[in-house]
Structure formats: C-alpha cells, structure tokens
C-alpha atoms as a PDB file:
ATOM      1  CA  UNK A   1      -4.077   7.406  12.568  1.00  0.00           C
ATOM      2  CA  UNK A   2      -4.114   3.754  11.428  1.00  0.00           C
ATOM      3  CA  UNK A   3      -7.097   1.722   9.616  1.00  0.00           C
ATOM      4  CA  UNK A   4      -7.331  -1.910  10.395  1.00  0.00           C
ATOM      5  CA  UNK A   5      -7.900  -4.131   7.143  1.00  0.00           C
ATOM      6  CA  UNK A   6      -9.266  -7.877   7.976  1.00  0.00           C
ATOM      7  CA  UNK A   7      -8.972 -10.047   5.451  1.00  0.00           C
ATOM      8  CA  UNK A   8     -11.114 -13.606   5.521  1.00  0.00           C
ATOM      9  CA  UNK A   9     -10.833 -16.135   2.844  1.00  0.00           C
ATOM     10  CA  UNK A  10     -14.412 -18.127   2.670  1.00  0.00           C
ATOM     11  CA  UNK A  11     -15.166 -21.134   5.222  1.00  0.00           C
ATOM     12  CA  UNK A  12     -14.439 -24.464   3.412  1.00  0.00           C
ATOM     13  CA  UNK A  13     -17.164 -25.050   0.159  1.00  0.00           C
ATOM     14  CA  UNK A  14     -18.850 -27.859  -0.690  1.00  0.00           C
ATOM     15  CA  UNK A  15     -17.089 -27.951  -3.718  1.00  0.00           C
ATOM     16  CA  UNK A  16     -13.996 -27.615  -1.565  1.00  0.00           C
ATOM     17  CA  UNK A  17     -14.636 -30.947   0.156  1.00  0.00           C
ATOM     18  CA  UNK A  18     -15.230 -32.436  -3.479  1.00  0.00           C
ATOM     19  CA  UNK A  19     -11.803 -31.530  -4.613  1.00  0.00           C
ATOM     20  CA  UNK A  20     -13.576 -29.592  -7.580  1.00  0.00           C
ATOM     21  CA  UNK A  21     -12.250 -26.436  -9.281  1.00  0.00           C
ATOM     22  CA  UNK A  22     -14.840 -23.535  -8.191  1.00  0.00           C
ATOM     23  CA  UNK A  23     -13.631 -20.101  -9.432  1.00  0.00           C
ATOM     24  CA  UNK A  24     -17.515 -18.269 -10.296  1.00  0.00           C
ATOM     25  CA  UNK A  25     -19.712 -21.378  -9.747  1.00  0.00           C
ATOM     26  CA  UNK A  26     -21.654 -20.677  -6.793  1.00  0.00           C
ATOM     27  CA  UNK A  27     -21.181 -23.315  -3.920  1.00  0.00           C
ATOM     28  CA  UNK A  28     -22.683 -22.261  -0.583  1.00  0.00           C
ATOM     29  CA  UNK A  29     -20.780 -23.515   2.400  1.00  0.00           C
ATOM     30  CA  UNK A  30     -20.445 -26.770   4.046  1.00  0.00           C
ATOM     31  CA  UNK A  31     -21.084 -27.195   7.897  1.00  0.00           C
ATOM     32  CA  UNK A  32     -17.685 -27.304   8.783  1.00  0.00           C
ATOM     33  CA  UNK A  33     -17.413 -23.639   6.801  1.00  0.00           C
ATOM     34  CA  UNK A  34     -19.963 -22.357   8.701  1.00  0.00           C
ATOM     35  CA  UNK A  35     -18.290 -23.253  12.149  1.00  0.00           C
ATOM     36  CA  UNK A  36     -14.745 -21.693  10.872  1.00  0.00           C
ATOM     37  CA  UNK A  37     -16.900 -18.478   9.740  1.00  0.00           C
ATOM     38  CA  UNK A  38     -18.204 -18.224  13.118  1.00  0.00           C
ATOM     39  CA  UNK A  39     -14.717 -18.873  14.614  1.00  0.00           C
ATOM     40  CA  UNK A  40     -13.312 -16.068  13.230  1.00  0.00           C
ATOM     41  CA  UNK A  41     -16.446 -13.996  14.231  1.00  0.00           C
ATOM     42  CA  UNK A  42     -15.978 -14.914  17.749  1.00  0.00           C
ATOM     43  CA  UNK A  43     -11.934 -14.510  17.468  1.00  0.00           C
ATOM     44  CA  UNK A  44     -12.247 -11.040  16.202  1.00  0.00           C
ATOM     45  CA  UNK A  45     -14.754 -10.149  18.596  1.00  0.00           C
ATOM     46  CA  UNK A  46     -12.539 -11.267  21.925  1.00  0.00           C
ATOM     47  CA  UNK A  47      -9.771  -9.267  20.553  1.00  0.00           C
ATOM     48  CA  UNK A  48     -12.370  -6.064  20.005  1.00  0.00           C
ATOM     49  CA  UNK A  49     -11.815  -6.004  16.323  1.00  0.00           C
ATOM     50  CA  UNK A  50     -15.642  -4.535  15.123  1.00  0.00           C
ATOM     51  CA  UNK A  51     -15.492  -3.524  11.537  1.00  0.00           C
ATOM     52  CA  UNK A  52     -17.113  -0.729  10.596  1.00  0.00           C
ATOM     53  CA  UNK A  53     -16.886  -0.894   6.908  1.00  0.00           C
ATOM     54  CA  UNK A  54     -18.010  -4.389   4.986  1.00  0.00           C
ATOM     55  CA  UNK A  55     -16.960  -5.787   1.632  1.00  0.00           C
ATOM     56  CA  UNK A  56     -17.694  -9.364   0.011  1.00  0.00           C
ATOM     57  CA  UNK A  57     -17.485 -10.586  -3.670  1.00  0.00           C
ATOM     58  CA  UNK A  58     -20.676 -11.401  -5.886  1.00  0.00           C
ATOM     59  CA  UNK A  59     -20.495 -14.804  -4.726  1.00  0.00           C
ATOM     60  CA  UNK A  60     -22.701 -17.004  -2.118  1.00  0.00           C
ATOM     61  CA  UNK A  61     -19.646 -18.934  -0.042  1.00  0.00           C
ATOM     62  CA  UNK A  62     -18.243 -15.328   0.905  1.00  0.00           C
ATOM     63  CA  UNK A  63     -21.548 -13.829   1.591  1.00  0.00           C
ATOM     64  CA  UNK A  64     -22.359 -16.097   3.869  1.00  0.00           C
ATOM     65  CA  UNK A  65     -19.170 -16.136   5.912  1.00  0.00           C
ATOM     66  CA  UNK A  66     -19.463 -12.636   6.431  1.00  0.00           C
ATOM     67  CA  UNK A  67     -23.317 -12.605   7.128  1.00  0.00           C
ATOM     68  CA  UNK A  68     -22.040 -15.476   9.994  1.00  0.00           C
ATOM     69  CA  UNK A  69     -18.968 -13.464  11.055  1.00  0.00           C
ATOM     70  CA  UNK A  70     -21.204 -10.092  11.211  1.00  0.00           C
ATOM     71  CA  UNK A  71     -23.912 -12.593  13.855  1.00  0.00           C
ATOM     72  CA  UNK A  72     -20.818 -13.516  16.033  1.00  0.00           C
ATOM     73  CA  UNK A  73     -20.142 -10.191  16.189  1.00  0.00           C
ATOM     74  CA  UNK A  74     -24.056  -8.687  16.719  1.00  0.00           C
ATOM     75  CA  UNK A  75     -23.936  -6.411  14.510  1.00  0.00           C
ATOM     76  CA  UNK A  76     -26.939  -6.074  12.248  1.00  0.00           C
ATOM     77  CA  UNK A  77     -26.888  -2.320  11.510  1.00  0.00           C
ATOM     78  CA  UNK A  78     -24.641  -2.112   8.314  1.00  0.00           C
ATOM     79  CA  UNK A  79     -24.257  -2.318   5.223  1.00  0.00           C
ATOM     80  CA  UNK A  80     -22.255  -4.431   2.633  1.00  0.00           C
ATOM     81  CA  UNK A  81     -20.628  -3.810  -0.313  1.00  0.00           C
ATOM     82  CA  UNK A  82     -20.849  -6.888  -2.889  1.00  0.00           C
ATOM     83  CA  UNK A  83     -18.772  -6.767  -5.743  1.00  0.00           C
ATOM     84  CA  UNK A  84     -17.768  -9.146  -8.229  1.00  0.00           C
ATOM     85  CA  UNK A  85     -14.176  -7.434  -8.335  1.00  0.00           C
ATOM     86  CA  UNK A  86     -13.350  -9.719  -5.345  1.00  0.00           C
ATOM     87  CA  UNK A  87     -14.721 -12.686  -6.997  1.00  0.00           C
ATOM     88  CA  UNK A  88     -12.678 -15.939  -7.041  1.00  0.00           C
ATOM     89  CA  UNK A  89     -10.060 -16.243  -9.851  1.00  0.00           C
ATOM     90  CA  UNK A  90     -12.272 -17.657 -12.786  1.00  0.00           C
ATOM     91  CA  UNK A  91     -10.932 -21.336 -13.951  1.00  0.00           C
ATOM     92  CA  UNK A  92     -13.106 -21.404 -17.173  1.00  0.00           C
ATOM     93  CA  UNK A  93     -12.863 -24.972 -18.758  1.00  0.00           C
ATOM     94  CA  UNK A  94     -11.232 -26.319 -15.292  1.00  0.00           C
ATOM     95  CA  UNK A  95     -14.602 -25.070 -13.330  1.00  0.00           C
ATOM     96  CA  UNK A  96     -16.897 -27.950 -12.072  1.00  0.00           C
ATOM     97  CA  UNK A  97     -14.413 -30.928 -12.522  1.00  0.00           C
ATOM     98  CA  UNK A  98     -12.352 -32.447 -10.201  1.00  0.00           C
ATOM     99  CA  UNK A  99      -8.732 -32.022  -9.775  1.00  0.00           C
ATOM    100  CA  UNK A 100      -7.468 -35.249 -10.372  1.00  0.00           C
ATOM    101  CA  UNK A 101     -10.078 -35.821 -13.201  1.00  0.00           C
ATOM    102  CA  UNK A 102      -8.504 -32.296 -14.370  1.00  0.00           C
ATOM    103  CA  UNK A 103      -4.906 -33.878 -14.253  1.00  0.00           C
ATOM    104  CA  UNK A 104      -6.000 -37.334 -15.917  1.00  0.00           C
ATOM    105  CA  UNK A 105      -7.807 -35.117 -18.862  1.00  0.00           C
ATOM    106  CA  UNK A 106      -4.660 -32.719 -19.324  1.00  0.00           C
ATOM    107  CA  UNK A 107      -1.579 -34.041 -17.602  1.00  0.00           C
ATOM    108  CA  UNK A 108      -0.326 -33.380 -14.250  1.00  0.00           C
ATOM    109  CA  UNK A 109       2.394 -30.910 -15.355  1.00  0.00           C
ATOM    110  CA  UNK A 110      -0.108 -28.610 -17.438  1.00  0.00           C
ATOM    111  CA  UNK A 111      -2.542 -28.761 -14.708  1.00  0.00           C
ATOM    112  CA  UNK A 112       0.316 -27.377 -12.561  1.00  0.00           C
ATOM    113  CA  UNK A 113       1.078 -24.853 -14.354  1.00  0.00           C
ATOM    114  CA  UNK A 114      -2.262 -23.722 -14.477  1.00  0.00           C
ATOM    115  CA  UNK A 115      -2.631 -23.848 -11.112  1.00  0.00           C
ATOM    116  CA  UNK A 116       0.534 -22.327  -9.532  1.00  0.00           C
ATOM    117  CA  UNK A 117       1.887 -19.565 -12.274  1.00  0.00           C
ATOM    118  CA  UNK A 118       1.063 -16.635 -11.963  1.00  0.00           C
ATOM    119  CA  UNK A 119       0.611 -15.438 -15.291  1.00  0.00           C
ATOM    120  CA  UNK A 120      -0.414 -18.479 -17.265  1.00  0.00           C
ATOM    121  CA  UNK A 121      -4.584 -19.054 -17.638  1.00  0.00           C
ATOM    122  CA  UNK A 122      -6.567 -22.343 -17.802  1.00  0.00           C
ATOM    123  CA  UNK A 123      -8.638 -22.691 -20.866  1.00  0.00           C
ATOM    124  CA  UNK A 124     -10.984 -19.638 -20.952  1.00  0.00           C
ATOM    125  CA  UNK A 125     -10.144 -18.468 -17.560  1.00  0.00           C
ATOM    126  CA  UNK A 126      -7.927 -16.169 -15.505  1.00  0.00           C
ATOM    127  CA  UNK A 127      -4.551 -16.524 -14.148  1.00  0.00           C
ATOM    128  CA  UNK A 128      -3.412 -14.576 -10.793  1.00  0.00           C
ATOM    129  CA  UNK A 129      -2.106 -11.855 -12.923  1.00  0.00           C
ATOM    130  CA  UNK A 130      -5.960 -11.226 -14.425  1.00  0.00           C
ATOM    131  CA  UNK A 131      -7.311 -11.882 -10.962  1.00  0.00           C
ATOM    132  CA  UNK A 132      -5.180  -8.532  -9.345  1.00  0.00           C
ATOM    133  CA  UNK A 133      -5.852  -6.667 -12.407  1.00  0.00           C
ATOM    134  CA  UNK A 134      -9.409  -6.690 -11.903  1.00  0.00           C
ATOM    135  CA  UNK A 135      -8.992  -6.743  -7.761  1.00  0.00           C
ATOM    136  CA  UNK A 136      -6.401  -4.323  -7.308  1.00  0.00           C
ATOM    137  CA  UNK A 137      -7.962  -1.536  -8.767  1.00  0.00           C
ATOM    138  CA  UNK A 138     -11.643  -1.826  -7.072  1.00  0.00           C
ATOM    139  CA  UNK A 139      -8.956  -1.892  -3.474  1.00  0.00           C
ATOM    140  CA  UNK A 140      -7.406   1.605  -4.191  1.00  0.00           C
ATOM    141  CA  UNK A 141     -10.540   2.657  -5.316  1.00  0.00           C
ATOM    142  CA  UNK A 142     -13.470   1.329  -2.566  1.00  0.00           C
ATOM    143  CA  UNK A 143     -11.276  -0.104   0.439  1.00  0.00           C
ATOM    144  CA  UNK A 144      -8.348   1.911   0.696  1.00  0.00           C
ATOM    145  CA  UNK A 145      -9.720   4.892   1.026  1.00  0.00           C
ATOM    146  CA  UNK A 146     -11.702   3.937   4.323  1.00  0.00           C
ATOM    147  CA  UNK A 147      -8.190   2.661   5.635  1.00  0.00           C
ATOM    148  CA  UNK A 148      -6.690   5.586   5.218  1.00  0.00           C
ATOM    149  CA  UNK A 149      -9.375   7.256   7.041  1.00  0.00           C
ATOM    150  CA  UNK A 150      -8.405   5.051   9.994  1.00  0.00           C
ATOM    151  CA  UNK A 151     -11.443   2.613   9.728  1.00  0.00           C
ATOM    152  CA  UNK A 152     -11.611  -1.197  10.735  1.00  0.00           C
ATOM    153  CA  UNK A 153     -12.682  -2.819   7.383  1.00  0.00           C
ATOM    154  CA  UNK A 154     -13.616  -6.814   6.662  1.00  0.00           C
ATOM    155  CA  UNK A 155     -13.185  -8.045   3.158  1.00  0.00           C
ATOM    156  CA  UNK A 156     -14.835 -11.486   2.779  1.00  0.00           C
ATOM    157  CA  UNK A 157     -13.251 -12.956  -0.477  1.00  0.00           C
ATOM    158  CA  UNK A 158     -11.809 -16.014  -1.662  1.00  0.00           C
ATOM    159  CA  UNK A 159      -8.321 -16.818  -2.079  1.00  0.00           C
ATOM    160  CA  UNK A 160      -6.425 -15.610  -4.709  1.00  0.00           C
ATOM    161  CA  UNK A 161      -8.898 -12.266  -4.699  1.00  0.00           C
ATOM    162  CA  UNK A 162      -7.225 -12.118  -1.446  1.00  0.00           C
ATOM    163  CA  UNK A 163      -3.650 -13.114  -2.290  1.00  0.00           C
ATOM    164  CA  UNK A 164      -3.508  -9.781  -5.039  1.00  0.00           C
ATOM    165  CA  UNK A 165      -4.410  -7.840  -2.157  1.00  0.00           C
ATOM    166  CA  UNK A 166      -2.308  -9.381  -0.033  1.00  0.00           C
ATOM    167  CA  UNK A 167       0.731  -9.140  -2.560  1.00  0.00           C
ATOM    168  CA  UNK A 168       0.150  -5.595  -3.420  1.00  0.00           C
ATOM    169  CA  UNK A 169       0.323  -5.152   0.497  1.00  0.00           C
ATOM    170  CA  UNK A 170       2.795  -6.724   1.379  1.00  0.00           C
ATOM    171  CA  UNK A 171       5.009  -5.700  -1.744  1.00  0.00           C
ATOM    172  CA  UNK A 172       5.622  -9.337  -2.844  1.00  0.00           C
ATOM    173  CA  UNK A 173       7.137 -10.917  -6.067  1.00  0.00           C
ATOM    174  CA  UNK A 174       4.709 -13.139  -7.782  1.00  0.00           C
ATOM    175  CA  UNK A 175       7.216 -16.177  -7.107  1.00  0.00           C
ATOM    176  CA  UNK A 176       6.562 -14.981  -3.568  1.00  0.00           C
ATOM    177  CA  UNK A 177       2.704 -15.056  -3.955  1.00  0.00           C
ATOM    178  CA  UNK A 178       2.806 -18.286  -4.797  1.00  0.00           C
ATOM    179  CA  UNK A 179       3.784 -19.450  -2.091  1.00  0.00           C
ATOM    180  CA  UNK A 180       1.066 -17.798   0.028  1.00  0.00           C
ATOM    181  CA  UNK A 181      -1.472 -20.209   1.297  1.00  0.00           C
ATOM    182  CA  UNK A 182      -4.075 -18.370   2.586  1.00  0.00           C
ATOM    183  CA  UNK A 183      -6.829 -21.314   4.937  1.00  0.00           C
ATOM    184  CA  UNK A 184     -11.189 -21.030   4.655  1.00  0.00           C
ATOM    185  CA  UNK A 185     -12.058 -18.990   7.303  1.00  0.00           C
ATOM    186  CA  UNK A 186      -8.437 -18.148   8.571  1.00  0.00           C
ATOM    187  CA  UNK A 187      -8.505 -14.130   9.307  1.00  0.00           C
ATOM    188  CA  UNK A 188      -5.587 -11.725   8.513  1.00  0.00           C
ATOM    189  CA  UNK A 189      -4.891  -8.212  10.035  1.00  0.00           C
ATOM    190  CA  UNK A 190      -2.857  -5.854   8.470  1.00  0.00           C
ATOM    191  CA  UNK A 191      -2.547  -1.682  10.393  1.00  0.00           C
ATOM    192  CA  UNK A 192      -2.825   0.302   7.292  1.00  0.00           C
ATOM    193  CA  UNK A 193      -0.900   3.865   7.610  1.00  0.00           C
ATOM    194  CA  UNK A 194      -3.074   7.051   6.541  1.00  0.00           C
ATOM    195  CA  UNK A 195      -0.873   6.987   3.384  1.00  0.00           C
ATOM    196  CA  UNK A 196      -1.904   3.377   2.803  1.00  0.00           C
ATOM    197  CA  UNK A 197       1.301   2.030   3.614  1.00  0.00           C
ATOM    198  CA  UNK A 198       1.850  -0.895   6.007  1.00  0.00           C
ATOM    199  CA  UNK A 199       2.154  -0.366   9.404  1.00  0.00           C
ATOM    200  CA  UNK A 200       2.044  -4.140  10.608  1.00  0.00           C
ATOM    201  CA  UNK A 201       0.374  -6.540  11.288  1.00  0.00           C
ATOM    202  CA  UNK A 202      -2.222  -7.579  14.091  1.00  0.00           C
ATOM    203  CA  UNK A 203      -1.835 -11.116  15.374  1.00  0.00           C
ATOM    204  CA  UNK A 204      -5.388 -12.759  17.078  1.00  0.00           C
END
C-alpha cells in the first residue's frame, strides 16, 4: 500500500509580482495565481489524483490556491487543516521591501547569503534550517501518518515550507536544497511507502 503526497507551492502573489520579500505578510494572490491554482486543479483531476486529506499553512496566498484547486476538483465535502507550521520561511527585517532596495540597503553579497544559505538568517528572521525545524516535525507528526495509511494528501504551502519537506524526502544535502526551485502553482507527486519511505515519484 502506497499514499500519494501532492505538494503545491502557492500561485504567484502580489507581492511576488512586486519583487518584495513576503515570508508571514499576508498577500492574497494575483490573477495570474489564481489561473496556475486552477491549472493544477484541473491537471490533477485529468490524471484522477483526488486528495482525500487537506493541509495549508496559516497564510491567505496558500489558502486560496487550495480552496481554487479543491473547486477544479468539485470537491466541497472536506476539511482542511491550517497550520502555521507550513508557513513561509519568515524574512524579519527583509519582509515588505523590495529585493533590489534590500541589496542597495545591505549589499548584494549579504543579501545573498541571506537568501541562498541554508543556515544563515536575515535580521530577525529564519533561515531554511529554522524553516524545517519547525516544518519537519508537524510532517511526521500530521501528514505522514495519513501516507502511510495509503491516502492521497495535498499540502498547499509556500516554498521553502515545501523545500524541508521535499529535502527530508528526498534525502538531500542542504547544498542540494538549494538548488531546488520549486514554481507558484507547479504540483509535485511523490508515492510514499507504508513505512514512509519513497517509492517514486508521479509525473502529470
């Protein structure tokens, strides 16, 4: 018995579009979101992927892809599971302003680093290594569990939320992480074995 695990990363943000750090601000999505939310709905639902089990973060660009996936699909009889433990990687100071403002304010090289280490935090926010320390643990505990009971399950998150699942997954370095660009609105299926191993993954 396998589970299915879908992963979806948000539809593009309006803050997205601006070029602005988001992390926990609260940007809902922009049109061109919504249509690659409802893409994915209708991709999963010609290749007969129907979760049965649904997971989003705290935040209002993830809850509303899934509420638009969940209408391509036609189901309405279900219920979610919000949790800020799949919230965005916080960017503290870096949160509202926009990235080459960011760069001009700090240098390009420090903004970097911020940016693409993986254990190195902006100014009163979280690196990739504090985002999978608070994400990892609410997986084994609330998603895994259903996958190992050989349930479809949908996680609508953001991306590096995503990226520590993905990682722990996939069993990849953090140099390897990195590297791991995951699109708004781009879907990813993983078979998860009833020990909550990987069995593959599902291409749509």
């Amino acid at each position: 018995m396998t589970g299915t695990l879908i992963l979806v990363r948000h539809g593009q943000s309006d803050w997205n579009l601006k070029n602005l750090f988001t992390g926990w601000r609260n940007p809902d999505l922009t049109e061109k979101g919504q249509g690659e939310a409802r893409a994915t709905g209708q991709k999963l639902k010609a290749a007969g992927l129907v979760p049965e089990v649904y997971f989003t973060s705290a935040l209002r660009r993830a809850q509303h892809t899934l509420d638009l996936i969940l209408e391509e699909l036609g189901v309405t009889d279900l219920v979610i599971t919000r949790n800020k433990a799949l919230n965005e990687r916080d960017y503290g100071d870096l949160s509202g302003l926009n990235k080459d403002d960011a760069r001009k304010k700090w240098g390009e090289e420090q903004v970097h680093i911020w940016r693409r280490s993986f254990d190195v935090p902006p100014p009163g926010g979280e690196s990739l290594k504090d985002t999978a320390a608070r994400t990892l643990p609410y997986f084994e505990a609330e998603i895994l569990p259903a996958l190992k009971a050989g349930k479809t399950v949908l996680v609508a998150a953001h991306g590096n939320s995503l990226r520590s699942i993905v990682m722990a997954i996939e069993g990849l370095t953090p140099e390897q992480i990195l590297e791991r660009e995951l699109g708004t609105g781009e879907p990813v299926v993983y078979s998860i074995a009833a020990d909550g191993s990987l069995a593959g993954t599902v291409a749509l």
